[in-house]
C-alpha atoms as a PDB file:
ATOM      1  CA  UNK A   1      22.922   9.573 -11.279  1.00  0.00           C
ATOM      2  CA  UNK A   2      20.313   8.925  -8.925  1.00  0.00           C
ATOM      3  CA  UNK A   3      17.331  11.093  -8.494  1.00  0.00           C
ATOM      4  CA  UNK A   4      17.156  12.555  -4.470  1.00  0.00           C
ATOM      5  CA  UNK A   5      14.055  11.569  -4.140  1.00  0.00           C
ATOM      6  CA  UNK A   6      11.387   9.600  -5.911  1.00  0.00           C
ATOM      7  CA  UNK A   7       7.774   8.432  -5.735  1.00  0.00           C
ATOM      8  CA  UNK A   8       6.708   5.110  -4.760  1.00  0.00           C
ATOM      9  CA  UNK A   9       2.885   4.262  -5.003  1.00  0.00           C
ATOM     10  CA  UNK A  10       1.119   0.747  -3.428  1.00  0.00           C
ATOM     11  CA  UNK A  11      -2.512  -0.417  -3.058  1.00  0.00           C
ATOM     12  CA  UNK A  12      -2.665  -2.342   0.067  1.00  0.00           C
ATOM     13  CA  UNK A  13      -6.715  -2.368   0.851  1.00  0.00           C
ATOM     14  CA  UNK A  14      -7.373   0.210   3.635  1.00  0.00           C
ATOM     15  CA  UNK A  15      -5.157   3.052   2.671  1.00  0.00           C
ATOM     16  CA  UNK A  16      -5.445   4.390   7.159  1.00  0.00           C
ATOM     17  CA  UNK A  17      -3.510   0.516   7.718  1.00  0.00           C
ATOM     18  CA  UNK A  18      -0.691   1.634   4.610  1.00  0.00           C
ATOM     19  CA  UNK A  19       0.446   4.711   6.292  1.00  0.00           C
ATOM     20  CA  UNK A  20       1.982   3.569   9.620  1.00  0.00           C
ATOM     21  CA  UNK A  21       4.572   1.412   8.606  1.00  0.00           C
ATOM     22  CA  UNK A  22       6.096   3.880   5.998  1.00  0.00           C
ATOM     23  CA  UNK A  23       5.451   7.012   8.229  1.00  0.00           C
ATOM     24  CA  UNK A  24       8.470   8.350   9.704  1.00  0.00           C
ATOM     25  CA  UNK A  25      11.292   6.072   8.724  1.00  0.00           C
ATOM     26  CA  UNK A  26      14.778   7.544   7.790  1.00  0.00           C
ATOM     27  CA  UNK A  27      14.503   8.718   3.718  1.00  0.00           C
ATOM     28  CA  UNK A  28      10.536   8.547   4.079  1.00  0.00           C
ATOM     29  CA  UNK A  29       9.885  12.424   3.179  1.00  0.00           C
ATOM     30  CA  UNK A  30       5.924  11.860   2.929  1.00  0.00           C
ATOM     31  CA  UNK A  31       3.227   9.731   2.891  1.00  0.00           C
ATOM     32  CA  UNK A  32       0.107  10.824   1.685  1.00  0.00           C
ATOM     33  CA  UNK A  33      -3.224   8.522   1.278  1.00  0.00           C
ATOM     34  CA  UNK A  34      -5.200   8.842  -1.892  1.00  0.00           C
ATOM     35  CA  UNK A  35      -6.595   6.976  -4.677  1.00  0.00           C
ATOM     36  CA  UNK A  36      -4.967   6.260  -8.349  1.00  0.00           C
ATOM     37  CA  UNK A  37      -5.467   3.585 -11.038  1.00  0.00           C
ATOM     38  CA  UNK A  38      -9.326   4.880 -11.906  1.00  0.00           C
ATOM     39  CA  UNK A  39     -11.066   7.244 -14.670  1.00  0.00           C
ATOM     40  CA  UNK A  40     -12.850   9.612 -12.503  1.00  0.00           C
ATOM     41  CA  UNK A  41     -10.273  13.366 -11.583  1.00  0.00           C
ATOM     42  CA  UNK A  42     -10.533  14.484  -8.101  1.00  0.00           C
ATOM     43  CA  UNK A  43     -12.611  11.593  -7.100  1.00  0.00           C
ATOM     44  CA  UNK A  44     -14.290  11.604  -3.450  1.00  0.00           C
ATOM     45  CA  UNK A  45     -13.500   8.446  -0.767  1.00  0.00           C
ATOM     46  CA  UNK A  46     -17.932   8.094  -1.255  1.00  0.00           C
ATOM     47  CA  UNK A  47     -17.303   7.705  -4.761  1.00  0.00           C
ATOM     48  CA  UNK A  48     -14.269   5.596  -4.797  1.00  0.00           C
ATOM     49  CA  UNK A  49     -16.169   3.064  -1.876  1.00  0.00           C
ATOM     50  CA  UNK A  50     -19.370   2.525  -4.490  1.00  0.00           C
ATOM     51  CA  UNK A  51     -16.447   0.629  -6.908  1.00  0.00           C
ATOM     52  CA  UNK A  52     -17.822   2.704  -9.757  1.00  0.00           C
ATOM     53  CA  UNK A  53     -14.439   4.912 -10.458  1.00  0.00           C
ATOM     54  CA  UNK A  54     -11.810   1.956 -11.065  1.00  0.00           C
ATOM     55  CA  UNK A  55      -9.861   3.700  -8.222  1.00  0.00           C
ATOM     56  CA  UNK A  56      -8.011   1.966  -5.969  1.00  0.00           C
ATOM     57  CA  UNK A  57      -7.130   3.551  -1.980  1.00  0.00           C
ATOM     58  CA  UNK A  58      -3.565   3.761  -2.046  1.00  0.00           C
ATOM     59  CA  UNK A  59      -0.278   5.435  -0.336  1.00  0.00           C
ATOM     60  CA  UNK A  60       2.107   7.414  -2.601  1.00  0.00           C
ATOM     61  CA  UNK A  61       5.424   7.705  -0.689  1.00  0.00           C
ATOM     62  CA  UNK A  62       7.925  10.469  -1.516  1.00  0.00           C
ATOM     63  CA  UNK A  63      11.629   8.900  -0.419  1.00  0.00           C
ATOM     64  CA  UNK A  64      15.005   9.384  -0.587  1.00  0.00           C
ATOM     65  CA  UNK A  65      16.433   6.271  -2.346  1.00  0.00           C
ATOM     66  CA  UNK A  66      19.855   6.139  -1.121  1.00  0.00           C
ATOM     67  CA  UNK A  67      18.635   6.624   2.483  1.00  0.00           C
ATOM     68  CA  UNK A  68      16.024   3.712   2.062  1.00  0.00           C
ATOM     69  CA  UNK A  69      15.860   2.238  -1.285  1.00  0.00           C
ATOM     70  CA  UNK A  70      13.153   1.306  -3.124  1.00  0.00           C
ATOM     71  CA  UNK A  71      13.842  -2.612  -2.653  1.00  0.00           C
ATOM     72  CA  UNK A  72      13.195  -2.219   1.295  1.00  0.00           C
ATOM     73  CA  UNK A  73      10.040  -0.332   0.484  1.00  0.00           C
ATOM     74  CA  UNK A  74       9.026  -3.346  -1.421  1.00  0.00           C
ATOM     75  CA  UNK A  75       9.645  -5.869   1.562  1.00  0.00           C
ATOM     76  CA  UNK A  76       7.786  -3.397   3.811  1.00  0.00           C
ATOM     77  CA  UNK A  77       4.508  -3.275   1.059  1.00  0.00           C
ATOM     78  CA  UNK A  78       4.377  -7.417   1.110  1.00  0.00           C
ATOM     79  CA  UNK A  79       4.742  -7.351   5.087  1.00  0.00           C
ATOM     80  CA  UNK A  80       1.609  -5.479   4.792  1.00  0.00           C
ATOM     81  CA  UNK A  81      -1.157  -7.413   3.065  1.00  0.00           C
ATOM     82  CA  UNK A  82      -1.992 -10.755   1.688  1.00  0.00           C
ATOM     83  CA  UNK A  83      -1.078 -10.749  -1.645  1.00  0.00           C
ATOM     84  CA  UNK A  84      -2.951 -13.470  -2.403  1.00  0.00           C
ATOM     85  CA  UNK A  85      -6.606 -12.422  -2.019  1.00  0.00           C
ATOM     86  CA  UNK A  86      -8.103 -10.950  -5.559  1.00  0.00           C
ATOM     87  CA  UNK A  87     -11.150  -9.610  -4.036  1.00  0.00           C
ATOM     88  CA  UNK A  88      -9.271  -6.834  -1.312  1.00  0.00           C
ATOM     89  CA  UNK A  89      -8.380  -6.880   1.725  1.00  0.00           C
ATOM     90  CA  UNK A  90      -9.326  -8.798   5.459  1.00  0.00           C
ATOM     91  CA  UNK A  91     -12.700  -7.633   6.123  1.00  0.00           C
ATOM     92  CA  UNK A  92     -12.441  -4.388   3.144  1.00  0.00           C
ATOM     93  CA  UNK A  93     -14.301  -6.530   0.021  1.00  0.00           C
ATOM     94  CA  UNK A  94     -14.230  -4.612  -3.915  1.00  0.00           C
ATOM     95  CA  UNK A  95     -12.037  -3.122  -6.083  1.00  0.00           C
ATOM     96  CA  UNK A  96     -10.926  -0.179  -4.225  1.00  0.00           C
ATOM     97  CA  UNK A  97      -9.621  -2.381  -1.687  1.00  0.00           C
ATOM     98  CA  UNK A  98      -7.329  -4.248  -4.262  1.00  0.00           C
ATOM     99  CA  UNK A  99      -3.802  -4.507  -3.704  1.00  0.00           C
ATOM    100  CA  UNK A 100      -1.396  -2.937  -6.421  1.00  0.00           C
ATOM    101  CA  UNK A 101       1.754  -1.599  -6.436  1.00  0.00           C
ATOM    102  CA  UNK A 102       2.269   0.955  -9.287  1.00  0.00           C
ATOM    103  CA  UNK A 103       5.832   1.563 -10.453  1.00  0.00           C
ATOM    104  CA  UNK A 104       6.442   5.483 -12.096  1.00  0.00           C
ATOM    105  CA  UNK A 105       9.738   3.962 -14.114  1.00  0.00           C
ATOM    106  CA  UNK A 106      10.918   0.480 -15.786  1.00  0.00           C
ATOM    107  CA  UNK A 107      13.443   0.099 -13.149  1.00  0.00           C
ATOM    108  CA  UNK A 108      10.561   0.928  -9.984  1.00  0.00           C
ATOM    109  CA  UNK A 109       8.499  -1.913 -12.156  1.00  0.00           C
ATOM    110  CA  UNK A 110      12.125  -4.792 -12.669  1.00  0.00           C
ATOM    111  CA  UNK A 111      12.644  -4.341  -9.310  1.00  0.00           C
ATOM    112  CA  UNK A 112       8.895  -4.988  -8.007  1.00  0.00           C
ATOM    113  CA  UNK A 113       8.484  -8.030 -10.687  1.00  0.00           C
ATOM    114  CA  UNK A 114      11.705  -9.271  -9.248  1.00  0.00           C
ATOM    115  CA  UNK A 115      10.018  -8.929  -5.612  1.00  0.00           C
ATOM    116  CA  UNK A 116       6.885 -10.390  -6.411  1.00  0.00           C
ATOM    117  CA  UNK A 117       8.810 -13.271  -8.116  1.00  0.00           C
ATOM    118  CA  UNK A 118      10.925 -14.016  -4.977  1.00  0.00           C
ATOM    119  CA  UNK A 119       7.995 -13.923  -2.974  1.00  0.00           C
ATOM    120  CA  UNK A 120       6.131 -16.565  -4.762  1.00  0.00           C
ATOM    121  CA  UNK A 121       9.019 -18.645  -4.758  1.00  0.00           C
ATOM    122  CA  UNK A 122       9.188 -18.511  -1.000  1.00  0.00           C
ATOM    123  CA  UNK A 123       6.996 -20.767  -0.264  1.00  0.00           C
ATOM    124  CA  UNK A 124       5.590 -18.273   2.502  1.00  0.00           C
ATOM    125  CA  UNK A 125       2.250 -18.559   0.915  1.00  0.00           C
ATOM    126  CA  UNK A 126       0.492 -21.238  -0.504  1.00  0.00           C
ATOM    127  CA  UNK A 127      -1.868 -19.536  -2.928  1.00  0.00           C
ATOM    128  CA  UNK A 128      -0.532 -17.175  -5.753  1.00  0.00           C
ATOM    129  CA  UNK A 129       0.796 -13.926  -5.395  1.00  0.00           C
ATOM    130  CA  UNK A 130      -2.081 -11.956  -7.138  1.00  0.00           C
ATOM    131  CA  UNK A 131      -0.851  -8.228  -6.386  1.00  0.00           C
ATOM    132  CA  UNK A 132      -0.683  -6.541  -9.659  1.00  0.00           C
ATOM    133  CA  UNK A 133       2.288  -4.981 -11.191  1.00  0.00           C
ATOM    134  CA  UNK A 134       0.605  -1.764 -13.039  1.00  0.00           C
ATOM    135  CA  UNK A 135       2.221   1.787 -14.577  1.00  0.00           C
ATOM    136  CA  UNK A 136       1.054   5.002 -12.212  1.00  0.00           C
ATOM    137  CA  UNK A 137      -1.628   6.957 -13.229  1.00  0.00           C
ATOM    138  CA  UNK A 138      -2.790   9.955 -11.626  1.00  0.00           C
ATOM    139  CA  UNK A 139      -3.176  10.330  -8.404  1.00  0.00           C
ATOM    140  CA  UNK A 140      -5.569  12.224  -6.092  1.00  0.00           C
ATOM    141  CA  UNK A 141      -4.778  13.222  -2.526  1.00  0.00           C
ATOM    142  CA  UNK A 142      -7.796  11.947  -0.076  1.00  0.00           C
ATOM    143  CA  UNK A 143      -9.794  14.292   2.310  1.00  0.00           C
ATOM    144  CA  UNK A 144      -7.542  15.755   4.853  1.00  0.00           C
ATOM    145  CA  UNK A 145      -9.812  14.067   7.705  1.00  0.00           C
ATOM    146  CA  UNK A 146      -7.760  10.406   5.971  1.00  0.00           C
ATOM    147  CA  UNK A 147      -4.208  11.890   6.311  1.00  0.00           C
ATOM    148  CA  UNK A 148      -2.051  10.321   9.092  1.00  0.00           C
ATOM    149  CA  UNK A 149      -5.390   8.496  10.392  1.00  0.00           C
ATOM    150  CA  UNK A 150      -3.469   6.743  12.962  1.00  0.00           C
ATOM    151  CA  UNK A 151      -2.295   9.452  14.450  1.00  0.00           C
ATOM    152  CA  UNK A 152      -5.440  11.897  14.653  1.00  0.00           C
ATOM    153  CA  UNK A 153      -8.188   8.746  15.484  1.00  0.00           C
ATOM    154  CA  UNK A 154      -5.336   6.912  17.280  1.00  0.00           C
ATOM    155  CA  UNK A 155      -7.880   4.275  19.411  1.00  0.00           C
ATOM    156  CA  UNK A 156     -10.396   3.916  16.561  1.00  0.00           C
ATOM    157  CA  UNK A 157      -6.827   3.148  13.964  1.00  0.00           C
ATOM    158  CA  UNK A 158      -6.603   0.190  16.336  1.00  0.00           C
ATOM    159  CA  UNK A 159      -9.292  -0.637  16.648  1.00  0.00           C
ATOM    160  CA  UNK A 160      -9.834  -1.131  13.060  1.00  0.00           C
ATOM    161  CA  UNK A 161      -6.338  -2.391  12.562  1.00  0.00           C
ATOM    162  CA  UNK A 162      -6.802  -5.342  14.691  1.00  0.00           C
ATOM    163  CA  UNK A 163     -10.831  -6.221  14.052  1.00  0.00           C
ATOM    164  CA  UNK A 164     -10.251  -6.457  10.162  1.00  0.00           C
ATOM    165  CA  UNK A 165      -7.920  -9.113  10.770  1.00  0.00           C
ATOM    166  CA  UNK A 166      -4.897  -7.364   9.078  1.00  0.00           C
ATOM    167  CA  UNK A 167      -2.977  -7.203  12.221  1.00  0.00           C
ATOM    168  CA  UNK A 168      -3.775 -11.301  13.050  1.00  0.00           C
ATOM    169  CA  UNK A 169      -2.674 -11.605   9.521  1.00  0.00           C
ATOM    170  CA  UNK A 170       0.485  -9.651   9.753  1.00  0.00           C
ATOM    171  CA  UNK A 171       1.751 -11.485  12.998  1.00  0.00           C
ATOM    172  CA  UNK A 172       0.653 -15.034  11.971  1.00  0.00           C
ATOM    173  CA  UNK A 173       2.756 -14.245   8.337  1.00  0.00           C
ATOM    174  CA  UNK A 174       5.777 -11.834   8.956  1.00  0.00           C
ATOM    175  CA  UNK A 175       5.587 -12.006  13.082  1.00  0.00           C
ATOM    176  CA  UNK A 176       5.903  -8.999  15.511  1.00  0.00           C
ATOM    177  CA  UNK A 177       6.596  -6.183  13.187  1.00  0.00           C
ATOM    178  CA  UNK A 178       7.474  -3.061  16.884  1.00  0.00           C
ATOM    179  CA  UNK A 179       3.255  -3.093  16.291  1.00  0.00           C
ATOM    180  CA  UNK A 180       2.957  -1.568  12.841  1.00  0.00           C
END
C-alpha cells in the first residue's frame, strides 16, 4: 500500500526560485528550503555560499502521492532549471547552486532515472542532461528569513527571478508556465 504522504527532495540552484512552483498545489503538504547532500550538521546559508560544506540549496517537499504523484513532481523539477549546466544555475555559479534531485527510496530513484532518460531523449536540449540522480542525506531546514521567500520579499523574488535569467530560461524552454 501506498504511503499518505512522502518526501521528495530537488536541487534546482536558488532554493527562493524552487519554492513557487511546488507551493500550494493540491497534495503539496509543505515545502521547506534547506540544504542536503554535504558533511557539515546544521550548516548556515554563509557557510553553505563559501562551497566549503558539499551542501547543496535545495527544496524538500512533503506530498500526498495519490493526490499528485511523484512523476508530475518530476516534470515540474525539469520545468525549473537547465539541466544541462554542471557549474549551477543562470547567474548562481558553485556547488551549492548544483542541480540534484535526491530520491529517499529505489522506486523515488527508477522513476527519476526514467525521467531524466526521457528527457534526454527529447531532443528539448541539445547538451546532456547533467542533473544528478543521488540517495538523500540529511537535511537541514534554512533560516526562517528563506522560507516562502516569494511571498515575504515578493518584489525583490522578482526581481531576482527574472534578472538571473531563470525566468527567460523557463519561457524560452517550457513557455508560459501562469508566471511560476
Amino acid at each position: 500500500m501506498e504511503e499518505k504522504v512522502q518526501v521528495a527532495t530537488f536541487a534546482g540552484g536558488c532554493f527562493w526560485c524552487m519554492v513557487k512552483p511546488f507551493d500550494e498545489q493540491p497534495g503539496i503538504k509543505s515545502v521547506i528550503s534547506g540544504y542536503t547532500g554535504g558533511t557539515v550538521e546544521n550548516p548556515t546559508y554563509e557557510q553553505v555560499c563559501s562551497d566549503t560544506t558539499g551542501h547543496y540549496e535545495a527544496v524538500q517537499i512533503t506530498f500526498e502521492p495519490n493526490i499528485f504523484p511523484y512523476e508530475k513532481l518530476l516534470d515540474l523539477y525539469w520545468q525549473q532549471i537547465d539541466p544541462t549546466d554542471p557549474g549551477g544555475q543562470f547567474y548562481d555559479r558553485g556547488q551549492s547552486y548544483q542541480t540534484a534531485i535526491f530520491y529517499h527510496n529505489e522506486t523515488q530513484k527508477a522513476l527519476a532515472e526514467e525521467s531524466k532518460q526521457k528527457l534526454q531523449e527529447s531532443g528539448r536540449f541539445s547538451k546532456p542532461i547533467v542533473t544528478p540522480i543521488l540517495p538523500a542525506k540529511p537535511f537541514y531546514p534554512a533560516e526562517d528569513y528563506h522560507q516562502h521567500y516569494y511571498k515575504k520579499k515578493r518584489a525583490h523574488y522578482e526581481s531576482y527571478h527574472v534578472g538571473s535569467g531563470r525566468a527567460g530560461f523557463i519561457e524560452r524552454y517550457w513557455g508560459n508556465q501562469d508566471g511560476k
